[in-house]
Protein backbone atom coordinates (compact mmCIF):
# COMPACT_ATOMS: atom_id res chain seq x y z
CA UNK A 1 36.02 71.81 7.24
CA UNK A 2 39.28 71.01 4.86
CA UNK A 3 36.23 70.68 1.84
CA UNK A 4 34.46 73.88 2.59
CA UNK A 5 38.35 75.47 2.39
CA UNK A 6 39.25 73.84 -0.52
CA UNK A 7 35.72 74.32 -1.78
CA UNK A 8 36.36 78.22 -1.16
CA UNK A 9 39.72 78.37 -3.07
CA UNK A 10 38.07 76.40 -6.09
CA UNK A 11 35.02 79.31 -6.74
CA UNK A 12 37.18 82.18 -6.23
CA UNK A 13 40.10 80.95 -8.09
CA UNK A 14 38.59 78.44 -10.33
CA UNK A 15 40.06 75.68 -9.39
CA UNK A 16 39.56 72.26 -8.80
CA UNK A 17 41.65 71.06 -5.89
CA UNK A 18 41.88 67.18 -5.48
CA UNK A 19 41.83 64.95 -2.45
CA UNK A 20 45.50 65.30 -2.40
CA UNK A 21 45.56 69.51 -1.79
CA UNK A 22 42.78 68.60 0.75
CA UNK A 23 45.38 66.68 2.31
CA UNK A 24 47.97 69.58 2.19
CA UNK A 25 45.05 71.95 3.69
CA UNK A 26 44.71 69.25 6.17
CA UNK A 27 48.35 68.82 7.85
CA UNK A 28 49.22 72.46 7.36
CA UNK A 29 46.19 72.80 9.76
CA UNK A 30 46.88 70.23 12.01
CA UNK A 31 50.62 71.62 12.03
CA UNK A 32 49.75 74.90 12.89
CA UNK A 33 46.91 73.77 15.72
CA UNK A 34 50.17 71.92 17.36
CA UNK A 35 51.63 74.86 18.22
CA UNK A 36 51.00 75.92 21.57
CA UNK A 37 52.59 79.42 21.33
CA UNK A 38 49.93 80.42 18.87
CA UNK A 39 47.18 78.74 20.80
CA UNK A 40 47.98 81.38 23.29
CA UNK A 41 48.57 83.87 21.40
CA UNK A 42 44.72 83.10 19.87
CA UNK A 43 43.20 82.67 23.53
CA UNK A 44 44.99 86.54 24.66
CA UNK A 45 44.27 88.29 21.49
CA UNK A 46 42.06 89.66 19.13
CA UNK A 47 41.32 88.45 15.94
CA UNK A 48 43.15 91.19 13.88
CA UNK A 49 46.38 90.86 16.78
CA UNK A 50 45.86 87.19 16.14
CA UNK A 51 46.65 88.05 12.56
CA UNK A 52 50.03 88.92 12.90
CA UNK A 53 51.34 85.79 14.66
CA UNK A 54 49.12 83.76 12.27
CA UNK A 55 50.31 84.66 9.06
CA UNK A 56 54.37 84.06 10.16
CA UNK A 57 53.45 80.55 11.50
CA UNK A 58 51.65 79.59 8.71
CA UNK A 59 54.09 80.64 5.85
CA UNK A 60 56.73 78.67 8.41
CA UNK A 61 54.47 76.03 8.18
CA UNK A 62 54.09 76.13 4.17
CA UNK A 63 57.83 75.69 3.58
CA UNK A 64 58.18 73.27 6.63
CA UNK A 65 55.95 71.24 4.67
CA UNK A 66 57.02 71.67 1.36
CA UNK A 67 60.48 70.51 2.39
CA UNK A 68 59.25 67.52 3.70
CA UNK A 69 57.26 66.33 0.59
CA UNK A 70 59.74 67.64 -1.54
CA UNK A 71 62.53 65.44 0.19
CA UNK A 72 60.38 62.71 0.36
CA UNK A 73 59.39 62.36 -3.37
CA UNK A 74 62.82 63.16 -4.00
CA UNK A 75 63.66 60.08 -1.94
CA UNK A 76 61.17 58.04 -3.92
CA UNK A 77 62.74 59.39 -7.39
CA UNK A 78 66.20 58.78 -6.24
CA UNK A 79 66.71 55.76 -4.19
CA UNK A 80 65.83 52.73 -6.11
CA UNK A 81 65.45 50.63 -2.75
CA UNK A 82 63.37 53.30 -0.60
CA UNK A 83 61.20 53.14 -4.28
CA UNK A 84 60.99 49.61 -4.13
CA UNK A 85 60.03 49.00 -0.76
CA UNK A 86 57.29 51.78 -1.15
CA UNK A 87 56.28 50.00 -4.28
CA UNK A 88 55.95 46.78 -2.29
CA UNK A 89 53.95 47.91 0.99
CA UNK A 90 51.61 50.28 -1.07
CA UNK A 91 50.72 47.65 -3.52
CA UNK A 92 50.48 44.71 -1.28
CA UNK A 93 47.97 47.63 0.58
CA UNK A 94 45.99 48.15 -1.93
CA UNK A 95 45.83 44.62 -3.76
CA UNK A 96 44.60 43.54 -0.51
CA UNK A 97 41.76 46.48 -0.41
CA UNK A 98 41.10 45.57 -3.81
CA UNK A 99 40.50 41.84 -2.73
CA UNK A 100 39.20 41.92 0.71
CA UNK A 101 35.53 41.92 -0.56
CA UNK A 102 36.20 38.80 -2.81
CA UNK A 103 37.91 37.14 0.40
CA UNK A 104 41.23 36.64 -1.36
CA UNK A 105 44.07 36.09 0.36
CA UNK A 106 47.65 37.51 -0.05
C-alpha cells in the first residue's frame, strides 16, 4: 500500500520518492491508524464527514513527525557522543549484514 501511495505522488507530481519518504508515508499512517478517536469517527461517519476530522489529524500528525526527525537529526548533528554511539551500533549492524553470508564474525 505505502508503494502504490508513493507510486501515486511520483506520476502526478513527477517525482521519485525513495525508500526513505516510503518510510515517512509509512509512520504517518501507522500514527494516524493509532488514534482511536478517528477510528470512530471513520466507523460513525461518512466518507466526506470523515474528511473533516481526517485532514486536522493528519496535518497534526505531519508536524508531530517532523519535530521528531527534526530533533533527532539535530541530535545526531549536535551531540558528538549520541553521533558516536549511532555511528557504532549502525555500523557494527551493518558490517555484520555485510558479513553474515561469508560467516565472519564480529
Amino acid at each position: 500500500m505505502l508503494s502504490n501511495i508513493t507510486n501515486k505522488l511520483n506520476e502526478r507530481y513527477g517525482t521519485n520518492f525513495s525508500e526513505s519518504e516510503k518510510l515517512a508515508v509509512g509512520q504517518i499512517s501507522s500514527n494516524l491508524r493509532a488514534y482511536k478517536d478517528l477510528e470512530l469517527k471513520a466507523r460513525v461517519n461518512s466518507y466526506d464527514d470523515f474528511k473533516h476530522a481526517f485532514v486536522s489529524a493528519f496535518l497534526d500528525g505531519v508536524i508531530q513527525e517532523y519535530d521528531k526527525n527534526h530533533n533527532f537529526y539535530g541530535r545526531i548533528l549536535q551531540d558528538e557522543d549520541f553521533r558516536n554511539k549511532l555511528i557504532d551500533l549502525i555500523m557494527l549492524d551493518i558490517y555484520s549484514s555485510f558479513n553474515e553470508s561469508k560467516g565472519v564474525n564480529t
